[in-house]
Protein backbone atom coordinates (compact mmCIF):
# COMPACT_ATOMS: atom_id res chain seq x y z
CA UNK A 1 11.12 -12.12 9.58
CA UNK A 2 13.93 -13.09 11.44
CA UNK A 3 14.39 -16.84 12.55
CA UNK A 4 13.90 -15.80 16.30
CA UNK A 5 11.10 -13.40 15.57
CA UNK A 6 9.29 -16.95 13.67
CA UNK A 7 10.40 -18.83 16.69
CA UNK A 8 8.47 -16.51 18.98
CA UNK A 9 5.50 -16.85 16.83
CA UNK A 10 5.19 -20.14 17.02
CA UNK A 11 5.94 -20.45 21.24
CA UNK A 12 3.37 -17.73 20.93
CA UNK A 13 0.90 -19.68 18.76
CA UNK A 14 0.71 -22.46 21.06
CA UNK A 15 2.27 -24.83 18.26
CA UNK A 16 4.92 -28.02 19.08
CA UNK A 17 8.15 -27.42 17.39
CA UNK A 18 8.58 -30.76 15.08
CA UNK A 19 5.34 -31.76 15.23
CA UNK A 20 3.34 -32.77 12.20
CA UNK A 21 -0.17 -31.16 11.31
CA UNK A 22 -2.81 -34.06 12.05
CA UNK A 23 -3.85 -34.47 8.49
CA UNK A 24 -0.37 -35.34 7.67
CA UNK A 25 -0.37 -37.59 10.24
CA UNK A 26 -3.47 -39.63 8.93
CA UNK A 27 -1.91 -40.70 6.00
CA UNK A 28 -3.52 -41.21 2.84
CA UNK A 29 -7.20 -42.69 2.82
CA UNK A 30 -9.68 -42.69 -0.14
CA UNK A 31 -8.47 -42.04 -3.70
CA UNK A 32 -8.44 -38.68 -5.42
CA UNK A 33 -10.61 -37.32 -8.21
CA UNK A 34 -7.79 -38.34 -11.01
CA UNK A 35 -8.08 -42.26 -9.31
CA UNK A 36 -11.69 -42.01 -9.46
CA UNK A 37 -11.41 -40.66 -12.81
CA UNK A 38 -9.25 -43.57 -14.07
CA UNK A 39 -11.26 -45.75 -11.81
CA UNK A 40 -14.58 -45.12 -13.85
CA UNK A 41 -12.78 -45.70 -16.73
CA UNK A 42 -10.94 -48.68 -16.62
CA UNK A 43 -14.70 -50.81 -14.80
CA UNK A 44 -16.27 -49.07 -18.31
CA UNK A 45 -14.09 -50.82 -20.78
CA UNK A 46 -14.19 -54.10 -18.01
CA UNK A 47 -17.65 -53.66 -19.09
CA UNK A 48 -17.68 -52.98 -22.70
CA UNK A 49 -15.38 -56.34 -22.78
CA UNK A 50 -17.59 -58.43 -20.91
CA UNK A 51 -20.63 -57.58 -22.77
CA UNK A 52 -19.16 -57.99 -26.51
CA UNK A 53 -17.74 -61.50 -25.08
CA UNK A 54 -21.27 -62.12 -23.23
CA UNK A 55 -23.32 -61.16 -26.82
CA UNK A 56 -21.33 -63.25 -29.25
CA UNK A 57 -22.87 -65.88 -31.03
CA UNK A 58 -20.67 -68.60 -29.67
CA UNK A 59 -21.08 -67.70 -25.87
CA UNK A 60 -24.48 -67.08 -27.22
CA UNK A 61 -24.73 -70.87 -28.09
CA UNK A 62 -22.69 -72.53 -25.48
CA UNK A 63 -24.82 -70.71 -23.12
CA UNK A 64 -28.60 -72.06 -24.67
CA UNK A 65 -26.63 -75.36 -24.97
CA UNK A 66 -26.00 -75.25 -21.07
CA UNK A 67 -29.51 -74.65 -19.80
CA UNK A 68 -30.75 -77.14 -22.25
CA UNK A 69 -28.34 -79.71 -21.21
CA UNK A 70 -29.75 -78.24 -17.45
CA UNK A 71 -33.12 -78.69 -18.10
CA UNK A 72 -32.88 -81.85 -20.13
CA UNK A 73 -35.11 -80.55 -23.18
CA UNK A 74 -34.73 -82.14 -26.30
CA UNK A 75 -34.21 -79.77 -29.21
C-alpha cells in the first residue's frame, strides 16, 4: 500500500491524523496479572514472617506477661 493510498484510508475511516487511541490515552490503571502474581506472593511470605515471629515462645511470653500486667492477676 502506498503512503497516499494509507492516507486515504484513514481520511476515509473517519480517524484524526496524530491522534492517540483512547486507551493509550488513559494511561496505566490497575496492575497486571505478573503484579498480582508477585503481589500474592510477597503479602504470603509478609505472612509466613509475622506468624513464626507471632508463635515464638518469647513473643509468646511477653505477650501473657502483657495482659497479666493488664489485668493485674497475680501468677
Amino acid at each position: 500500500m502506498s503512503l497516499a493510498a494509507a492516507a486515504a484510508a484513514i481520511r476515509g475511516s473517519g480517524a484524526v491524523l496524530g491522534a492517540r487511541p483512547r486507551a493509550a490515552m488513559r494511561g496505566d490503571r490497575g496492575m497486571s496479572t505478573a503484579e498480582y502474581a508477585l503481589g500474592t506472593v510477597t503479602a504470603c511470605a509478609f505472612a509466613a514472617v509475622l506468624f513464626a515471629i507471632l508463635t515464638s515462645d518469647e513473643v509468646r511470653a511477653a505477650v501473657t506477661r502483657i495482659v497479666t500486667d493488664a489485668l493485674q492477676i497475680d501468677g
